[in-house]
Protein backbone atom coordinates (compact mmCIF):
# COMPACT_ATOMS: atom_id res chain seq x y z
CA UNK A 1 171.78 130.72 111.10
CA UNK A 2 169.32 129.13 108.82
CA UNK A 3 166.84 131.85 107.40
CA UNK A 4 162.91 130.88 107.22
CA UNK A 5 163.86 130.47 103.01
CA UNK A 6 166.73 128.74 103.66
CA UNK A 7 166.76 125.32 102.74
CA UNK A 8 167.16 122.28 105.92
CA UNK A 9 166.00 118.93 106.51
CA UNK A 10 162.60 118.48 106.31
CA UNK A 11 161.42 115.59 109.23
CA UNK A 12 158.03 113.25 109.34
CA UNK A 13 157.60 111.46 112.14
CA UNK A 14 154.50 110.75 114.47
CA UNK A 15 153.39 114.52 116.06
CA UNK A 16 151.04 112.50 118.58
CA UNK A 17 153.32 109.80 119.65
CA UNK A 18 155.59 110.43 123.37
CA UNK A 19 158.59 109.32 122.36
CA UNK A 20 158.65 110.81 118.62
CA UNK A 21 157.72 114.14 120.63
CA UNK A 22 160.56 113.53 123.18
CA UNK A 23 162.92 112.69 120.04
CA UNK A 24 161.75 115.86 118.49
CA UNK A 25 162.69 117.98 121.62
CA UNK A 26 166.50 116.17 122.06
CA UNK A 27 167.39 117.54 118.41
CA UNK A 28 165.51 120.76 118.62
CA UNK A 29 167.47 121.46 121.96
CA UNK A 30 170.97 121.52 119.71
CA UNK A 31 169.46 123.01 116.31
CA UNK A 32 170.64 126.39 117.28
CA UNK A 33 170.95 127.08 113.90
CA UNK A 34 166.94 125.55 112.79
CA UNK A 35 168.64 123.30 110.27
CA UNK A 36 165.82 120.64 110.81
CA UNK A 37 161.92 121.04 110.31
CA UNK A 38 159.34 118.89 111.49
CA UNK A 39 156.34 117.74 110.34
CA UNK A 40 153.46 115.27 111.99
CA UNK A 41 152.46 112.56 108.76
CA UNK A 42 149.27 112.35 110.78
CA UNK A 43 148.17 115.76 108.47
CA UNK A 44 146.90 114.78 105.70
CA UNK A 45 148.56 117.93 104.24
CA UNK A 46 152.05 117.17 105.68
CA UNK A 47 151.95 113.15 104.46
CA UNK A 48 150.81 114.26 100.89
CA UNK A 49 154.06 116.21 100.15
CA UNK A 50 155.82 112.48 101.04
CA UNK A 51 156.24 109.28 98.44
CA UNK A 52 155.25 106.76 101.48
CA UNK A 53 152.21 105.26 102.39
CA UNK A 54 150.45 105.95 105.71
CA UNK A 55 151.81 102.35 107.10
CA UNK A 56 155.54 103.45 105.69
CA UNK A 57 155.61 106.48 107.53
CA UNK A 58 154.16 104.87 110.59
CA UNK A 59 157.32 102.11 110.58
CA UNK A 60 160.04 105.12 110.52
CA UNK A 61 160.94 108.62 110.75
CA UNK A 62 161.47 109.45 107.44
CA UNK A 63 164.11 112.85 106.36
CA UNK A 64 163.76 114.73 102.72
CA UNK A 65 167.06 116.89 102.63
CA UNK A 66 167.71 119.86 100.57
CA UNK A 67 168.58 118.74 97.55
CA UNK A 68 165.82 116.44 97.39
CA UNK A 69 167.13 112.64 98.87
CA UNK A 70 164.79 110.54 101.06
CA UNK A 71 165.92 108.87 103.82
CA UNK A 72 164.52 106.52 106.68
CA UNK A 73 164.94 104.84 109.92
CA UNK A 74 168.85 104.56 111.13
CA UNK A 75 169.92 106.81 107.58
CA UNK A 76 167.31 109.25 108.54
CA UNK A 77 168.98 109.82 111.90
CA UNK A 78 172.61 110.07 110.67
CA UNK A 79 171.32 112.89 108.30
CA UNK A 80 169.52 115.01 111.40
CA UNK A 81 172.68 114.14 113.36
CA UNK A 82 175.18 115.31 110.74
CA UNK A 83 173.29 118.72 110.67
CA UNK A 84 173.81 119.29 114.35
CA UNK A 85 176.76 121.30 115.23
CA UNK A 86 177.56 119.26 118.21
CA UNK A 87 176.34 115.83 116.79
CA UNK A 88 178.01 116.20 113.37
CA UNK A 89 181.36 113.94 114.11
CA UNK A 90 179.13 111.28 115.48
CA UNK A 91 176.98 111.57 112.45
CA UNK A 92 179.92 110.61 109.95
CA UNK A 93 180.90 108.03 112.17
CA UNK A 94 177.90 105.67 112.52
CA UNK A 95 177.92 106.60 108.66
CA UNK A 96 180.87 104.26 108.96
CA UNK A 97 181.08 100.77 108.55
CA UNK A 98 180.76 98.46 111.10
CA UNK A 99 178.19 100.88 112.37
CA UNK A 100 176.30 101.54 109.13
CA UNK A 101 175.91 97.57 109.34
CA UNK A 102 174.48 97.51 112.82
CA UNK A 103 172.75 100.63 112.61
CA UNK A 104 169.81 99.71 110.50
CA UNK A 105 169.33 96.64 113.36
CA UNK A 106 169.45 99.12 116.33
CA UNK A 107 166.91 101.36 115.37
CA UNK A 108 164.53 98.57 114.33
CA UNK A 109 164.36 97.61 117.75
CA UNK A 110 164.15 100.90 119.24
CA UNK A 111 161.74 101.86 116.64
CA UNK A 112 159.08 97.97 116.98
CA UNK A 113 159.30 98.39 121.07
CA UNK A 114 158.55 102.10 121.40
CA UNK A 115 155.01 100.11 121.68
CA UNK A 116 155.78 97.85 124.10
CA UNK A 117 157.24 98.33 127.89
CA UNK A 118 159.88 100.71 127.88
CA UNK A 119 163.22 100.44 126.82
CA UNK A 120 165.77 100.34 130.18
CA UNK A 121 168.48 102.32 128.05
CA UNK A 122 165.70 104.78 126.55
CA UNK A 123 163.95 105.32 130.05
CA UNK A 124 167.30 105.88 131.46
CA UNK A 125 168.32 108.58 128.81
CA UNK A 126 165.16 109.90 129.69
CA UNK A 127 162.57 108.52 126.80
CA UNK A 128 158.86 109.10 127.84
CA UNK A 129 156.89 105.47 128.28
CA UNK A 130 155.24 103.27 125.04
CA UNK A 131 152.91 105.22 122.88
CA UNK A 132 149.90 104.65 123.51
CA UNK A 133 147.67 102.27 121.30
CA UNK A 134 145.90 104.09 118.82
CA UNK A 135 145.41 104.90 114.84
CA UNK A 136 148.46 107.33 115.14
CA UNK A 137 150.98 104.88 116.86
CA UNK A 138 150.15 101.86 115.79
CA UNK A 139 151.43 98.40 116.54
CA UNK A 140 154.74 97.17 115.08
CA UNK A 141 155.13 94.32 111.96
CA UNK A 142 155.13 90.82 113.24
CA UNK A 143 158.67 89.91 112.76
């Protein structure tokens, strides 16, 4: 088990938005050993430790792992899942091309419609609705 020195991933996404909350709660369900840490960008405190702007860390979730990397979006998620003892083999494998490829793609979309009605395969997996316009969630890029 991870100590509170230990060193884990260190995760920024939106505290006040539903479906980075609900996103929050599917990993922290399986981090038995507390290999991932979470932090809301909307603190001033929490965004300053970050090299992204306020609009970069509103596109993705963005990871800082232990010794130091950044990553975001799709690569961001293949580093919480390869932490997770029951998510690790998937982890390496969407690390793998074709999926590395189509990866990026995927979570773009997830990612620009968590804004807009809800996703059928998120609402059936059990995704909260959109977040809500506001400061905190705002409205995707204009593809």
């Amino acid at each position: 088990m991870a100590e509170s020195g230990a060193k884990r991933l260190v995760v920024y996404t939106d505290g006040s938005c539903p479906f980075c909350q609900w996103s929050r709660q599917q990993v922290e369900r399986f981090d038995r050993e507390h290999s991932v840490e979470f932090r809301d960008y909307n603190d001033p405190a929490a965004a300053s430790k970050t090299p992204f702007n306020d609009a970069e860390l509103a596109e993705e979730m963005h990871v800082l792992t232990p010794n130091g990397n950044w990553s975001g979006g799709y690569f961001a998620w293949l580093e919480v899942l390869k932490v997770l003892p029951r998510w690790s083999g998937l982890g390496k494998l969407l690390g793998l091309v074709p999926f590395r490829w189509a990866g990026p793609a995927f979570y773009r979309a997830i990612a620009r419609n968590r804004y807009r009605a809800p996703n059928v395969l998120l609402r059936w997996m059990g995704a909260p609705p959109p977040c809500p316009p506001k400061r905190s969630c705002p409205a995707p890029k204009a593809s």
